[in-house]
Protein backbone atom coordinates (compact mmCIF):
# COMPACT_ATOMS: atom_id res chain seq x y z
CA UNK A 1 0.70 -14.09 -9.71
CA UNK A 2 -2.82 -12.89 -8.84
CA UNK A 3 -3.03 -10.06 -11.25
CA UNK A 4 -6.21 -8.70 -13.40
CA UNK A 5 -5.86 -6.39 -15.73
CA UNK A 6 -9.29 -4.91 -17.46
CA UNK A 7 -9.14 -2.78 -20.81
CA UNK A 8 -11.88 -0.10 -19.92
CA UNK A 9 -11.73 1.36 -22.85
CA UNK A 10 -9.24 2.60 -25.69
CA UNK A 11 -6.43 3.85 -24.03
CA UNK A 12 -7.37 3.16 -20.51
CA UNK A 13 -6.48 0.00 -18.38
CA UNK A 14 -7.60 -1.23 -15.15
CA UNK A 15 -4.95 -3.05 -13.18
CA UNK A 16 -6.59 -4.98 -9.69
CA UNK A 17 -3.00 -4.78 -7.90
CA UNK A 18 -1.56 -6.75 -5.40
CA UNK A 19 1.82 -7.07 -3.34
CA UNK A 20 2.69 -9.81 -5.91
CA UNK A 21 2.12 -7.64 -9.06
CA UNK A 22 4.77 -7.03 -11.53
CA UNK A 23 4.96 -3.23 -12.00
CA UNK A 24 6.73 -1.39 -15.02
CA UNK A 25 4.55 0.98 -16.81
CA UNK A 26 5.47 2.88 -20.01
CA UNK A 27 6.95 6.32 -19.40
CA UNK A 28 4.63 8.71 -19.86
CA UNK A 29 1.01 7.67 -18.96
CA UNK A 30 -1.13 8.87 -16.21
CA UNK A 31 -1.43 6.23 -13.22
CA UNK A 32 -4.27 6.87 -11.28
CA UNK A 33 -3.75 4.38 -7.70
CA UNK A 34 -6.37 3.91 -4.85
CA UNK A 35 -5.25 1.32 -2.19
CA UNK A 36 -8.29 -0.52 -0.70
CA UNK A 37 -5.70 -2.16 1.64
CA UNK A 38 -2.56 -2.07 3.31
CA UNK A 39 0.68 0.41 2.27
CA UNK A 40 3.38 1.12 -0.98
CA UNK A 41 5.84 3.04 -1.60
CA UNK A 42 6.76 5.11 -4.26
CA UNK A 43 10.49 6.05 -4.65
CA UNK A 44 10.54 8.93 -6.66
CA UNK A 45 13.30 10.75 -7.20
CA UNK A 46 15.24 11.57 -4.09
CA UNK A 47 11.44 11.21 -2.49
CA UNK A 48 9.57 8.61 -1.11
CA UNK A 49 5.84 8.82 -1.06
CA UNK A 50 2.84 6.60 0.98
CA UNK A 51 -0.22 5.62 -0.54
CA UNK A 52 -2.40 4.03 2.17
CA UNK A 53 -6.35 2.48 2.57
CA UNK A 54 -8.29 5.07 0.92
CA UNK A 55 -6.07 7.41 -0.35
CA UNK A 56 -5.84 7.93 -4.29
CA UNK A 57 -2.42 8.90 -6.08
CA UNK A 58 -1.92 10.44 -9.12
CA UNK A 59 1.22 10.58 -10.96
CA UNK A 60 2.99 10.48 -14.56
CA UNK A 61 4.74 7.20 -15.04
CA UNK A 62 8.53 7.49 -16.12
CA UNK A 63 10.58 5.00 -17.60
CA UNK A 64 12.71 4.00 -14.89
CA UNK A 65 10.32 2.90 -12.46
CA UNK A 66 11.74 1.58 -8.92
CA UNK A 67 10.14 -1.75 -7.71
CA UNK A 68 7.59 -1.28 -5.56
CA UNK A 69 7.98 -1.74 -1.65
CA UNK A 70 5.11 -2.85 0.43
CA UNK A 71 5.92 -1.78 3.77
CA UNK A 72 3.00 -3.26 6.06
CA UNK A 73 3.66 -7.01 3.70
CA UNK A 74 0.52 -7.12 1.81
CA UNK A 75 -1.56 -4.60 -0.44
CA UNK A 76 -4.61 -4.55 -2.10
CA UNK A 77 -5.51 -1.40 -4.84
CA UNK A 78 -7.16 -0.08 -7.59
CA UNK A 79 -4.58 1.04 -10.36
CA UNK A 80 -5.93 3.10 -14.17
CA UNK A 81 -2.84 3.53 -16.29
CA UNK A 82 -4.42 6.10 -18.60
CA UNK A 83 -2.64 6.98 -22.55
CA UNK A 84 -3.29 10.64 -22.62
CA UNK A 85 -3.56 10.69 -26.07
CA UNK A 86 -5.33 7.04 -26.81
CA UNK A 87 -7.94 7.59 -24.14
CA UNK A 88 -8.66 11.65 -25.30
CA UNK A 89 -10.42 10.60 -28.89
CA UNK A 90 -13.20 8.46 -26.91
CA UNK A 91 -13.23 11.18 -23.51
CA UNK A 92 -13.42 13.92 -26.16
CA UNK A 93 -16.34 12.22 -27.79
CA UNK A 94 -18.47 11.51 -24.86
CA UNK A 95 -17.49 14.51 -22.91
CA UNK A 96 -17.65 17.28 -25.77
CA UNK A 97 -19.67 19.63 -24.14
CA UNK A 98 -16.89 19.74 -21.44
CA UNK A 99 -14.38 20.15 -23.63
CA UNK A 100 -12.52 17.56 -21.27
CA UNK A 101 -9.00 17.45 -21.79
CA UNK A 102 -6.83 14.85 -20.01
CA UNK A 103 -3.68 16.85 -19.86
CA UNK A 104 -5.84 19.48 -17.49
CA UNK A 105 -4.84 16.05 -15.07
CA UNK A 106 -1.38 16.17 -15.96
CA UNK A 107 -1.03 19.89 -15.37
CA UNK A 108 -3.21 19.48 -12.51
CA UNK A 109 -1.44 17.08 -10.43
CA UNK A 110 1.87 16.32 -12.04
CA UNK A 111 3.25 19.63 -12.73
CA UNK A 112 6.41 20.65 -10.81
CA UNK A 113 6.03 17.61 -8.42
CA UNK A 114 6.45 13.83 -8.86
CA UNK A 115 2.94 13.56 -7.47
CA UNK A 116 -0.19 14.01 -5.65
CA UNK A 117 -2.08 12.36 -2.65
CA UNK A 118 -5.58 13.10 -2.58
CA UNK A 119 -8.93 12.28 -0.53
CA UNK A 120 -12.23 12.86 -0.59
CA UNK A 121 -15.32 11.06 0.88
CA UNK A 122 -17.23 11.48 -2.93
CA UNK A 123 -14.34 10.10 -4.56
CA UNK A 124 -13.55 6.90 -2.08
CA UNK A 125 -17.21 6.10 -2.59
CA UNK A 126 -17.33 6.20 -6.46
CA UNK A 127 -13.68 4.22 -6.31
CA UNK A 128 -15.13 1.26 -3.83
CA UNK A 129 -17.96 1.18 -6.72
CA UNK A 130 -15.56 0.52 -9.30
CA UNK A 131 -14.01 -2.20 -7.23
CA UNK A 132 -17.10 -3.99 -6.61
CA UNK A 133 -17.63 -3.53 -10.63
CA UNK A 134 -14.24 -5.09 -11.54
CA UNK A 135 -15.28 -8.03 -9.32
CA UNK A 136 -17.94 -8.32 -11.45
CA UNK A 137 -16.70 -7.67 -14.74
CA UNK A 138 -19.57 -4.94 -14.74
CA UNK A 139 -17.54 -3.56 -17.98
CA UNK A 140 -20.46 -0.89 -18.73
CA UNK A 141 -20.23 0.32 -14.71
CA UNK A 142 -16.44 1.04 -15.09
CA UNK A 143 -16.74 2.79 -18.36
CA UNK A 144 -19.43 5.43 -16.80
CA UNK A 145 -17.41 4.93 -13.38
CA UNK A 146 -13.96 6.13 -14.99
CA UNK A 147 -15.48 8.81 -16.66
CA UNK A 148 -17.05 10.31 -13.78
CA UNK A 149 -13.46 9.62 -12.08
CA UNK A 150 -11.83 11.87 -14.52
CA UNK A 151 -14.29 14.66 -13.66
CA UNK A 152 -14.26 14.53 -10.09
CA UNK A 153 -10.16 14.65 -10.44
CA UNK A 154 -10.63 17.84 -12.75
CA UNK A 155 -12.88 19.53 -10.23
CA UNK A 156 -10.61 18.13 -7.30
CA UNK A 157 -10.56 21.18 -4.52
CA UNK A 158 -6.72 21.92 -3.39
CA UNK A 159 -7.95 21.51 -0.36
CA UNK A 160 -8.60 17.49 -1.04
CA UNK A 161 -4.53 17.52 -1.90
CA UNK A 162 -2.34 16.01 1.32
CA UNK A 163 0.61 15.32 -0.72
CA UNK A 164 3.19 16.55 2.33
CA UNK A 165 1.79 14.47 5.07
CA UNK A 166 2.73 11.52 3.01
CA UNK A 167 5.69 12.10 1.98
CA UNK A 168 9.57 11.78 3.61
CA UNK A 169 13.31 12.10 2.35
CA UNK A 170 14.84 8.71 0.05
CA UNK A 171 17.36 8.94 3.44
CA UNK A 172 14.16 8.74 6.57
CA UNK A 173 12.94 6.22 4.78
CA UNK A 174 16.07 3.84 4.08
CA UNK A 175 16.90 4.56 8.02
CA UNK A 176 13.25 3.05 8.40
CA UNK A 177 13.96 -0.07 6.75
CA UNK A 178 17.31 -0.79 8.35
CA UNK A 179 16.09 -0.29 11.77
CA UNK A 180 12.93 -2.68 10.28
CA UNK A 181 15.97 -5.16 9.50
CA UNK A 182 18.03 -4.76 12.46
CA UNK A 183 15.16 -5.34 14.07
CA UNK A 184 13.73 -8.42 12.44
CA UNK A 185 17.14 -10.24 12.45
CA UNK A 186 16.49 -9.87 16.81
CA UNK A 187 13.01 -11.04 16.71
CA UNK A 188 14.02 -13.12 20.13
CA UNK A 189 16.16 -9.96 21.73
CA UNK A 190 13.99 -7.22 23.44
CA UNK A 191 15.83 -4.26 21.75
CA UNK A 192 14.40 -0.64 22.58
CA UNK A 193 13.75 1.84 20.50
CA UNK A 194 16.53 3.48 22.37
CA UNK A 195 19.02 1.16 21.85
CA UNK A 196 18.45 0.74 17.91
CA UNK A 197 18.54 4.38 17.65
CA UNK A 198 21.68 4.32 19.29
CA UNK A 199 22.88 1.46 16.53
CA UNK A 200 22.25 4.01 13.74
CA UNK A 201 23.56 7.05 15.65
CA UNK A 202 19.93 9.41 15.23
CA UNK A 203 18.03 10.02 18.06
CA UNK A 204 14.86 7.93 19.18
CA UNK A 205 12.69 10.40 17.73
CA UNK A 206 13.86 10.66 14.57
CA UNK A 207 13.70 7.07 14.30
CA UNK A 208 10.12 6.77 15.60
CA UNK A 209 8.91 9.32 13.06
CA UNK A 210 10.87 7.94 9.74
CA UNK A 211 9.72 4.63 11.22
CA UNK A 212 5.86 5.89 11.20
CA UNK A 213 5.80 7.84 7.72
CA UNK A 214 7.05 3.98 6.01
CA UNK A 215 5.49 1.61 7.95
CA UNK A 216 2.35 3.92 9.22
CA UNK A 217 2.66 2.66 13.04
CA UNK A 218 5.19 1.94 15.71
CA UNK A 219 8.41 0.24 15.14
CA UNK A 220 6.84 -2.29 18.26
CA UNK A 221 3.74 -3.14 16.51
CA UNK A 222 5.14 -3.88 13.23
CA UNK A 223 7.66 -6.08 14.76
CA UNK A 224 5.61 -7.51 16.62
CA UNK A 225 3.34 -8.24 13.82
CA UNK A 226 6.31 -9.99 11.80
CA UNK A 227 6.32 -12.07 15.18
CA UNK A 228 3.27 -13.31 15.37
CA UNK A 229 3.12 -14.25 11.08
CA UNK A 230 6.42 -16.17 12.13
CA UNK A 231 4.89 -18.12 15.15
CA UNK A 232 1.61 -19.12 12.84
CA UNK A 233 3.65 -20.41 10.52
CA UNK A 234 5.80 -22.49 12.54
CA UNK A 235 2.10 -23.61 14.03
CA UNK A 236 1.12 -24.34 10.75
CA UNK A 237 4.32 -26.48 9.88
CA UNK A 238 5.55 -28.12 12.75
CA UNK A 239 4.46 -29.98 15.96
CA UNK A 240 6.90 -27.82 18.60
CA UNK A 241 5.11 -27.06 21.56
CA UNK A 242 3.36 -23.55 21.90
CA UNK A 243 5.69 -22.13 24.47
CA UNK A 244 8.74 -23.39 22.47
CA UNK A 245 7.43 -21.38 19.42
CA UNK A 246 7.10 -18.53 21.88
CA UNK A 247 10.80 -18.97 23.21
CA UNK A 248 11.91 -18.53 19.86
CA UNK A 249 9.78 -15.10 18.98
CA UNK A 250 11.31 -13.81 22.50
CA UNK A 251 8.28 -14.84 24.44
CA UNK A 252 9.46 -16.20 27.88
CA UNK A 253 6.25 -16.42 29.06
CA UNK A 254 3.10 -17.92 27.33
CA UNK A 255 -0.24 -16.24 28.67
CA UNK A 256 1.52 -12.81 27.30
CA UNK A 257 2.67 -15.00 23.88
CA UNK A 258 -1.47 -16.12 23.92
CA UNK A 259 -2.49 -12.94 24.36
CA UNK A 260 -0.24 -11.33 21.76
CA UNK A 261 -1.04 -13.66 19.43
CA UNK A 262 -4.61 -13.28 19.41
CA UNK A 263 -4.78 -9.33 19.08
CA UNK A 264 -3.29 -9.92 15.82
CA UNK A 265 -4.29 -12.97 14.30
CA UNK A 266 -7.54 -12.99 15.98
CA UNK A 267 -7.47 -16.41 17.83
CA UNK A 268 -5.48 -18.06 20.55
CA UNK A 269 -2.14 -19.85 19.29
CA UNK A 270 -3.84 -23.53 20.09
CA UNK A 271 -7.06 -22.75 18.49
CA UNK A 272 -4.97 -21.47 15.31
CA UNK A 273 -3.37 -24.89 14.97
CA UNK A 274 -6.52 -26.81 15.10
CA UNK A 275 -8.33 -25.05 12.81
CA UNK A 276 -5.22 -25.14 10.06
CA UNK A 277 -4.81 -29.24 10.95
CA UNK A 278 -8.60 -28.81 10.29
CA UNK A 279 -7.77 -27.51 6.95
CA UNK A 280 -5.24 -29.75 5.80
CA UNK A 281 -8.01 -32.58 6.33
């Protein structure tokens, strides 16, 4: 498990997150998330909320925290788990002429919702800093980098606060991941959007939407995405024949397999095998 986790300073944590991270905070502290790249979910409540590249969430952690759900496979983040009371004896002493107090976040952001979804140019710039100082083990950086963190979240305008447009209904998003199943179990079928709306009885644009606000794109590309992981694998692992990978994926014909293939993996199938028997040697 690739998992970092720097102590900033008393009472404040740095996690460097991944897809692969085990994640149960105590109940009670302030998380403070920024995803650098790809998607997770947050089930809270009878809510589900999207953090995506280069948004920042703020929450309260609970004690019964759901297991994290990475919707587009993979993620990449920034994650400060902050002890409101710990951390407020050294922020009080550097920041006493601000009289900073750390539940102003709490109250700020937490209070009478599970959470808030913010951006800001100012604050995306400061956090990509931070990153680049964790990388580093620049421990000095992050201290003056959190700190100024905290204040830019205290001065925060509303207006910086999208919280709504990233958020859906516990029920959207479990229709989502169904129709994601349903889907994946046909990889070789050609199944509309139609027709799997039809399975689950909603129409094709409620589908297409609840699909969108999980996965943040089209049922078709995200499938097709699985497709192609599948097909460089099999590349990877065996010696069948190109189009016979593409049969399998529901490719009947191998130009548009090709073509596929390399608008999301970057390279032609052929070329991808090479270079990973390259690899191996």
């Amino acid at each position: 498990m690739d998992t970092r986790v720097l102590a900033v300073f008393e009472g404040v944590n740095l996690f460097l997150v991944n897809e692969q991270t085990v994640w149960k905070p105590d109940g009670g502290l302030l998380e403070i998330s920024f995803c650098t790249e790809g998607r997770r979910e947050y089930s809270l409540g009878t809510q589900c909320y999207y953090l995506s590249e280069g948004s920042l969430m703020i929450r309260q952690c609970s004690d019964h925290e759901a297991q994290p759900f990475y919707p587009a496979g993979s993620y990449r983040g920034l994650t400060f788990l902050v002890d409101p009371v710990k951390a407020q004896d050294f922020v009080s002493g550097v920041l006493a002429e601000q009289e900073f107090r750390i539940g102003m976040l709490l109250s700020k952001f937490c209070s009478g919702q599970s959470c808030s979804i913010c951006g800001s140019d100012e604050i995306s710039a400061l956090l990509a800093e931070l990153a680049d100082a964790a990388a580093e083990y620049r421990m000095d950086r992050l201290k003056v980098g959190v700190l100024a963190l905290l204040v830019m979240l205290r001065d925060l305008d509303g207006s910086c606060i999208h919280t709504e447009q990233f958020r859906c209904s516990g029920v959207r998003a479990q229709l989502a991941k169904d129709a994601n199943d349903f889907a994946c179990k046909r990889l070789n079928e050609r199944s509309t959007i139609g027709e799997i709306a039809s399975h689950f009885r909603v129409s094709p644009t409620h589908l297409k939407e609840s699909y969108r606000f999980v996965y943040g794109c089209s049922m078709y590309a995200n499938v097709r995405a699985q497709k192609m992981r599948i097909a460089a694998r099999l590349l990877r692992e065996t010696d069948r024949t190109v189009l016979d990978i593409a049969g399998e994926i529901g490719y009947d014909n191998g130009s548009k397999f090709a073509k596929a293939f390399r608008e999301v993996i970057g390279i032609t199938p052929r070329a991808y095998r090479q270079a990973s028997r390259l690899e191996k040697h």
